[in-house]
N, C-alpha and C. Protein backbone atom coordinates (compact mmCIF):
# COMPACT_ATOMS: atom_id res chain seq x y z
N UNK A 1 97.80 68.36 71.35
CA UNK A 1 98.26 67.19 70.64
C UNK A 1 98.94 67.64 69.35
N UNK A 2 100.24 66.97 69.06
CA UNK A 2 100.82 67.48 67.55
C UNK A 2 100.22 67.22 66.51
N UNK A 3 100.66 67.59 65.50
CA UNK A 3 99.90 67.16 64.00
C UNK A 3 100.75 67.48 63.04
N UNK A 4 100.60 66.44 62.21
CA UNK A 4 101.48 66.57 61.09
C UNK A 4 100.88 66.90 59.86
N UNK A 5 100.71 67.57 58.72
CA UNK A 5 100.67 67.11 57.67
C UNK A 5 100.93 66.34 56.57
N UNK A 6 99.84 66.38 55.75
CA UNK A 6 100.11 64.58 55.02
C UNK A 6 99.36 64.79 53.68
N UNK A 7 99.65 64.57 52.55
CA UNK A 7 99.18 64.84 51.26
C UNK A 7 99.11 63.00 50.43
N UNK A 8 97.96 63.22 49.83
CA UNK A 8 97.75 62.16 49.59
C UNK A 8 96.88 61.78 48.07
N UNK A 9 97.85 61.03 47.51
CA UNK A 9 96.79 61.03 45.79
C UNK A 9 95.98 59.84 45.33
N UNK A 10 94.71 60.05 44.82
CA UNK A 10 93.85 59.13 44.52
C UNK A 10 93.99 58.77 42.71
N UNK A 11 93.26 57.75 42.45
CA UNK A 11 93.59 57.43 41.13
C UNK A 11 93.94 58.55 39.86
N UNK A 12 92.65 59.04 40.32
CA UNK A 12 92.40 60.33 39.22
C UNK A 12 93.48 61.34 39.28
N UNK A 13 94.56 61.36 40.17
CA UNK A 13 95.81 62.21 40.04
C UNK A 13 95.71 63.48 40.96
N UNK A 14 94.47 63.50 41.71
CA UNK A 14 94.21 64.88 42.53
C UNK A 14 95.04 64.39 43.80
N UNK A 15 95.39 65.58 44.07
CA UNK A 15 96.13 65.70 45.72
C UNK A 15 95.53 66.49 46.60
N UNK A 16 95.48 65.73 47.84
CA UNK A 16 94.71 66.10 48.50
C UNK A 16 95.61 66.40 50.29
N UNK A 17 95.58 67.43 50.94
CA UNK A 17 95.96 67.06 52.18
C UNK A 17 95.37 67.33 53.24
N UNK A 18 95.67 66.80 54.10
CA UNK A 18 95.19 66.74 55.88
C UNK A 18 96.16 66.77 57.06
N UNK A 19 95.90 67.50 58.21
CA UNK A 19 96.10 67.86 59.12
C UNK A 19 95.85 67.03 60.26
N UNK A 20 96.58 65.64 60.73
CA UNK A 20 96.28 64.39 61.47
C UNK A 20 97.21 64.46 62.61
N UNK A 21 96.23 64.03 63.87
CA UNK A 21 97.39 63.85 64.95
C UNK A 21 98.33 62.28 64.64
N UNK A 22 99.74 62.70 65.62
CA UNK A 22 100.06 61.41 65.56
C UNK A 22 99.93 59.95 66.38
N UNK A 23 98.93 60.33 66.91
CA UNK A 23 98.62 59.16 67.42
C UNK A 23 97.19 58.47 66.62
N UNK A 24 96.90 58.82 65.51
CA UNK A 24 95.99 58.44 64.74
C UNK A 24 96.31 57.10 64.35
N UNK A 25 95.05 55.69 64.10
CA UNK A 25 95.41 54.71 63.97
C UNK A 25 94.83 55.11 62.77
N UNK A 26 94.83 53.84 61.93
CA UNK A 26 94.91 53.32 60.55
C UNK A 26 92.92 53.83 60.13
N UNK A 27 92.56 53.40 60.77
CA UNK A 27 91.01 53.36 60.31
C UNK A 27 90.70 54.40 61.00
N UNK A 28 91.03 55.20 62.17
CA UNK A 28 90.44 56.52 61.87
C UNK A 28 91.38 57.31 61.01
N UNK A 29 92.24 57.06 60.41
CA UNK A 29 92.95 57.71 58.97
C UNK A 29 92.03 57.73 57.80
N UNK A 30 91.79 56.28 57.67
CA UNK A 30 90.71 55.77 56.36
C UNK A 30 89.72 56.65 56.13
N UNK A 31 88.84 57.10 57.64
CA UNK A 31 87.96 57.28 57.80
C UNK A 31 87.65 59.07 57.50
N UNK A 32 88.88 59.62 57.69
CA UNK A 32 88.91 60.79 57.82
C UNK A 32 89.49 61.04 56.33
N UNK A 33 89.99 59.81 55.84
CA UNK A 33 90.74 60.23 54.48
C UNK A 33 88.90 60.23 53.19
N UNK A 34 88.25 59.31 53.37
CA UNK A 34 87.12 58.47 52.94
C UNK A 34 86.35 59.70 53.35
N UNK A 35 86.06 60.64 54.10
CA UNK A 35 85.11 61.46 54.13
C UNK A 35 85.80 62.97 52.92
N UNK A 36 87.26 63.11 53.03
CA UNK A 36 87.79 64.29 51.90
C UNK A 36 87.62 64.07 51.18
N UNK A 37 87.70 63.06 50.11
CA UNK A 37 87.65 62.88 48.57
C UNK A 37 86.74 62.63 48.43
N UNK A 38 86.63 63.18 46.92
CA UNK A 38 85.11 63.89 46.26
C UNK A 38 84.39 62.61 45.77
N UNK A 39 84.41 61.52 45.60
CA UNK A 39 83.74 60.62 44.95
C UNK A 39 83.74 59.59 46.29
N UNK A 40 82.89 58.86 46.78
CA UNK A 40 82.31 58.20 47.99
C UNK A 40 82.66 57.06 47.40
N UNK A 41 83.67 56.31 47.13
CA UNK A 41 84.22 54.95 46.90
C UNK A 41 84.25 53.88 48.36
N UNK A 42 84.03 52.78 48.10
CA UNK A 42 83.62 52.01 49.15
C UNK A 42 85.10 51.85 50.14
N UNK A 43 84.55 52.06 51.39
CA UNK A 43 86.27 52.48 52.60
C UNK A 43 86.22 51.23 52.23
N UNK A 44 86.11 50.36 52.18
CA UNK A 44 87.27 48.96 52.30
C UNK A 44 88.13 48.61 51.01
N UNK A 45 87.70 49.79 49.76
CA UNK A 45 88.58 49.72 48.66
C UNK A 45 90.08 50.59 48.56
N UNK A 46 89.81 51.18 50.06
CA UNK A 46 91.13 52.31 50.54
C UNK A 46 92.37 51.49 50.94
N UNK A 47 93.91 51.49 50.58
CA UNK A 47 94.85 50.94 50.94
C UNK A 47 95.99 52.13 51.12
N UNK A 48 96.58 51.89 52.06
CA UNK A 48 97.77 53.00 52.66
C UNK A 48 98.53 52.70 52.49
N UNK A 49 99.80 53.39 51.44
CA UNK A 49 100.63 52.64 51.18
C UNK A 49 101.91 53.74 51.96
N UNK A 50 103.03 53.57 52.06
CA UNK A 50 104.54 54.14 52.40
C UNK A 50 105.07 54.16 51.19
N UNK A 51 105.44 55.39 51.00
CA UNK A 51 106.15 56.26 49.77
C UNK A 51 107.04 55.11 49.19
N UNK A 52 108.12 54.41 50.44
CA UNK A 52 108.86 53.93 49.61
C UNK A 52 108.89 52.23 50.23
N UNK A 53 107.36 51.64 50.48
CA UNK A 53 107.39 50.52 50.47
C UNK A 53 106.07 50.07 49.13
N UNK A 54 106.25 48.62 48.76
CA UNK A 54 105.19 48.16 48.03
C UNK A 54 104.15 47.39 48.68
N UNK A 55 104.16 47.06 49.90
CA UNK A 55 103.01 46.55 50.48
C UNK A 55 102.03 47.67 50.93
N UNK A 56 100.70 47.41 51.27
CA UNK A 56 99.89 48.21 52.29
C UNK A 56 100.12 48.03 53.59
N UNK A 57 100.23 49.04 54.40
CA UNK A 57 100.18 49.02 55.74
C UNK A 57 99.22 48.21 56.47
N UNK A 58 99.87 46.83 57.19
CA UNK A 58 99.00 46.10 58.01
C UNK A 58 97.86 46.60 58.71
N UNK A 59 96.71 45.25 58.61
CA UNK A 59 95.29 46.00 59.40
C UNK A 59 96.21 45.78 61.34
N UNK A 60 95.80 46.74 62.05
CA UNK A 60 95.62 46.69 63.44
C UNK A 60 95.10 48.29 63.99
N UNK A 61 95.34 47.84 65.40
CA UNK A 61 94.84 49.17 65.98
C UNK A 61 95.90 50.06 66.53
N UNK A 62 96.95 49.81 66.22
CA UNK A 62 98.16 50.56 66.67
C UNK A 62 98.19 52.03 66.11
N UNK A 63 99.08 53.19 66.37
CA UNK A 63 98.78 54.60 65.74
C UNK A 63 99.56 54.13 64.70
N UNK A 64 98.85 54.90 63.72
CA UNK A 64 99.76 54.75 62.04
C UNK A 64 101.41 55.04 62.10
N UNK A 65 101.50 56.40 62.64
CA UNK A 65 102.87 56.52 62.71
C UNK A 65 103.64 55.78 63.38
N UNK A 66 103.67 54.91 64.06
CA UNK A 66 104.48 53.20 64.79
C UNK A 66 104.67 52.41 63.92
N UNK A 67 104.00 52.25 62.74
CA UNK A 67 103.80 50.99 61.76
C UNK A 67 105.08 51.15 60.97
């Protein structure tokens, strides 16, 4: 299965990255993102955003990379 890499920053300004297939949906993203970073903040306070959109990526079960 392919995989992409993906870097990703939390409030505090740390960057962090991961190694995700692409057929990964949204909440096993969360889930895998919610277990890397160092402080255990509640997963439903996690929002995915697109570099160059201002909304969060809709809830469903589709793979992230389709959205």
């Amino acid at each position: 299965m392919e995989s992409i890499k993906i870097f990703f920053k939390i409030l505090s300004g740390d960057v962090f990255d991961l190694n995700i297939s692409y057929d990964i949906t949204k909440e096993q993203f969360y889930n895998i993102v919610w277990k890397k970073i160092p402080m255990q903040i509640p997963l439903q306070s996690l929002d995915i955003f697109r570099k160059d959109l201002e909304d969060p990526i809709p809830e469903n079960d589709m793979p992230l990379f389709s959205l």
